[in-house]
Protein backbone atom coordinates (compact mmCIF):
# COMPACT_ATOMS: atom_id res chain seq x y z
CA UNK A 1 8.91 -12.48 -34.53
CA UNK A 2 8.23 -16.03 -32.80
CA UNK A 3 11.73 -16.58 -32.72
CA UNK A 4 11.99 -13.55 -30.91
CA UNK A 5 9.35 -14.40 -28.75
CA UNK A 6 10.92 -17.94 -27.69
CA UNK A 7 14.00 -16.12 -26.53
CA UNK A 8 12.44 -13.77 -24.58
CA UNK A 9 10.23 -16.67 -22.73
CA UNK A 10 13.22 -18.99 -22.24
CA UNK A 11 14.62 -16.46 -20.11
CA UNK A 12 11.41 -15.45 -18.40
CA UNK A 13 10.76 -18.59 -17.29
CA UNK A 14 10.97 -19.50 -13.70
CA UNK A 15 12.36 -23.72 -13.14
CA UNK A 16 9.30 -25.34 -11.16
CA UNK A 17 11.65 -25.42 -8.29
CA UNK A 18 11.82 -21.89 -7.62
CA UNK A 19 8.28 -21.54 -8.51
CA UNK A 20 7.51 -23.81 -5.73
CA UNK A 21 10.16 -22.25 -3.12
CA UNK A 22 8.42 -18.74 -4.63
CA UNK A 23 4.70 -20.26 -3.78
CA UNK A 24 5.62 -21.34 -0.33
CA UNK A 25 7.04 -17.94 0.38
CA UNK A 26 4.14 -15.99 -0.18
CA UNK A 27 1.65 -18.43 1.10
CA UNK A 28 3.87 -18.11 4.74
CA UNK A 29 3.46 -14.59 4.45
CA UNK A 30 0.23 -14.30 4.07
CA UNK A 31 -0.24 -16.40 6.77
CA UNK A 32 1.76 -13.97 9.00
CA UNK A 33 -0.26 -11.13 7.66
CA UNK A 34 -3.37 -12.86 8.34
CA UNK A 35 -2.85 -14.44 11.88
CA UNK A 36 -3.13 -11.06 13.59
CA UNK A 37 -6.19 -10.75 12.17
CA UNK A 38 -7.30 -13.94 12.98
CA UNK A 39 -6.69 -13.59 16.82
CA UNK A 40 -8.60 -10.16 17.05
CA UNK A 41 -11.63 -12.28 15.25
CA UNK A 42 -11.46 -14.85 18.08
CA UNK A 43 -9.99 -12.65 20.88
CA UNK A 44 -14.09 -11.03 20.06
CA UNK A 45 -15.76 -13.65 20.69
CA UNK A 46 -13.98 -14.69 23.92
CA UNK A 47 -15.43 -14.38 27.37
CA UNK A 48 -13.52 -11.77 29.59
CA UNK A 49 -12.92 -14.32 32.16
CA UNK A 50 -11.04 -16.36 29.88
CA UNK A 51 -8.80 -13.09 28.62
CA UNK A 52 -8.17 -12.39 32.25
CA UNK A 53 -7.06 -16.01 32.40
CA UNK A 54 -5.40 -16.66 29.78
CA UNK A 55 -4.62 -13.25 27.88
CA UNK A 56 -4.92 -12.69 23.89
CA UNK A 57 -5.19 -16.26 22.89
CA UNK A 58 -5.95 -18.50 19.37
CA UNK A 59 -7.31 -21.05 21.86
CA UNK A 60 -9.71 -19.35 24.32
CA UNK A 61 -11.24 -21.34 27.64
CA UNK A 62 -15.08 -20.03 27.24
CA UNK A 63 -16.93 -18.39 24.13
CA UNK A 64 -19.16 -15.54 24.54
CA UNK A 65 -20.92 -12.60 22.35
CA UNK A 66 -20.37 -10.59 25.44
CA UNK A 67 -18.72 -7.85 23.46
CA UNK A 68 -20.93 -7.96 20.44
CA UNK A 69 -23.78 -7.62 22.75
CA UNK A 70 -22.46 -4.78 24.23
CA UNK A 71 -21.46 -2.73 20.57
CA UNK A 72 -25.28 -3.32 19.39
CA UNK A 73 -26.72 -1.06 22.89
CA UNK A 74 -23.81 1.55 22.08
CA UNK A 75 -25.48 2.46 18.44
CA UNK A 76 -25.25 5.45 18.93
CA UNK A 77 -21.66 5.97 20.14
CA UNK A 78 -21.01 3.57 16.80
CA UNK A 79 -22.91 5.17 14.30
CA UNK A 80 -21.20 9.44 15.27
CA UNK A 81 -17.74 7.15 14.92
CA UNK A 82 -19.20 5.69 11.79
CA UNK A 83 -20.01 9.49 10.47
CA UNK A 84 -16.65 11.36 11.72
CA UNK A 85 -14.62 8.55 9.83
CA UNK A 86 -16.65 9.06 6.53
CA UNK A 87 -16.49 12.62 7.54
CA UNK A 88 -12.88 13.02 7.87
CA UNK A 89 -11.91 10.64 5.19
CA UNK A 90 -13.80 12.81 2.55
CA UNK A 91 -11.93 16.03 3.71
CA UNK A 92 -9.14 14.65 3.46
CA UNK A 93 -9.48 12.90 0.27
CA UNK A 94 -10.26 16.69 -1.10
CA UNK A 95 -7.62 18.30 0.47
CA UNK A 96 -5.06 16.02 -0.36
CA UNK A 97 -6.72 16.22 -4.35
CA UNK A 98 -6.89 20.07 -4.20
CA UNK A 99 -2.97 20.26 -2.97
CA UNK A 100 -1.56 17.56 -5.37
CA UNK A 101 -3.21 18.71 -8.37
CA UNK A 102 -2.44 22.19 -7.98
CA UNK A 103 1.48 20.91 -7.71
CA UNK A 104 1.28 18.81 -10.26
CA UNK A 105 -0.51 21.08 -12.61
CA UNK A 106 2.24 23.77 -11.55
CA UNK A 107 5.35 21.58 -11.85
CA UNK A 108 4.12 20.51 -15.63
CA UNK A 109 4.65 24.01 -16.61
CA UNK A 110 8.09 24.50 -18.58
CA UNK A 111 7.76 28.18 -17.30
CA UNK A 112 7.26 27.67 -13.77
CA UNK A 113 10.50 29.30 -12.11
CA UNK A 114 10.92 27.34 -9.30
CA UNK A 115 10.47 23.67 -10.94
CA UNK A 116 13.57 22.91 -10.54
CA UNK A 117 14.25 23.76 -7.00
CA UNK A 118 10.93 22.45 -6.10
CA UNK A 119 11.54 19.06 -7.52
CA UNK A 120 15.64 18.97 -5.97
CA UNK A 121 13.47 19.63 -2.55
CA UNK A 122 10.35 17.39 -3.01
CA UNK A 123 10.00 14.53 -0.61
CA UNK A 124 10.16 11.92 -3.80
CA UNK A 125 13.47 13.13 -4.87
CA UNK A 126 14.84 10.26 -6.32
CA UNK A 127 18.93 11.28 -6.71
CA UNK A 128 19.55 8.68 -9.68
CA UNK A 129 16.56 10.40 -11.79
CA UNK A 130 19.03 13.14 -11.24
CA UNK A 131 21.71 11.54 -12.70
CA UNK A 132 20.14 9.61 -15.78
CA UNK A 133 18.00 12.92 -16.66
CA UNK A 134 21.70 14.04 -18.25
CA UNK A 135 22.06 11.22 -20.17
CA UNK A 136 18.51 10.98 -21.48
CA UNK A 137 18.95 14.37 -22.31
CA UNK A 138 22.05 14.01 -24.40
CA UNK A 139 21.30 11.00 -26.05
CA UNK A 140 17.50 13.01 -27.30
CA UNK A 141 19.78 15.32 -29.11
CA UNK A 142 22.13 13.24 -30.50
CA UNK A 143 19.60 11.17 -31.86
CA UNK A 144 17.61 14.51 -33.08
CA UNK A 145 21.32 14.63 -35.06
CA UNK A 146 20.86 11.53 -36.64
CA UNK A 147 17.30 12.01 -38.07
């Protein structure tokens, strides 16, 4: 068993190297994920004379809580949004529930007549599953022959 287990983490293991090239990947792309973010944080607290000047920028001219100022006299306008999202988001978090259950509880029956055409037509068709589901299939019975 440890022998076993040395093999199988000799050939798991990544050379520091890589796992450096590896870290410097991902921390660039989370820096590209999280500039965008970034510039709508500071593009908020920008005065509008320096957007009109300079456009969407990381380095504005002027500061201001200008628009922050104006979203806490719009409460009301924000709170309705604030209710129709929550709203919408739980209706469609039940509907979505209620129609995927209802498939799924259907296409688990091995009498349902139209499983098969229903999962050939399903938008999660996956063609090799298609292909492998024959040999799985085959090998089940021929080891069902040997036991």
């Amino acid at each position: 068993m440890a022998k076993e287990k040395h093999t199988v983490l000799k050939y798991t293991r990544v050379k520091p190297a890589t796992n450096v090239a590896i870290s410097l990947l991902f921390i660039f792309l989370a820096f590209i994920c999280l500039m965008p973010a970034l510039l709508v944080l500071i593009v908020s607290f920008s005065s509008e004379a320096s957007i009109r000047m300079k456009g969407y920028s990381y380095f504005p001219n002027a500061l201001s809580m200008a628009s922050y100022e104006y979203l806490a006299r719009q409460t009301g306008y924000i709170g309705r949004a604030f209710l129709n999202s929550i709203g919408i988001t739980i209706v469609g978090t039940v509907l979505g529930l209620i129609t995927t259950s209802t498939m799924g509880f259907a296409l688990s029956r091995p009498n349902y007549r139209l499983r098969k055409f229903s999962r050939s037509n399903s938008s999660f068709h996956n063609p090799a599953r298609s292909t492998t589901s024959g040999i799985m299939s085959s090998s089940r019975r021929h080891a069902s022959r040997i036991s």
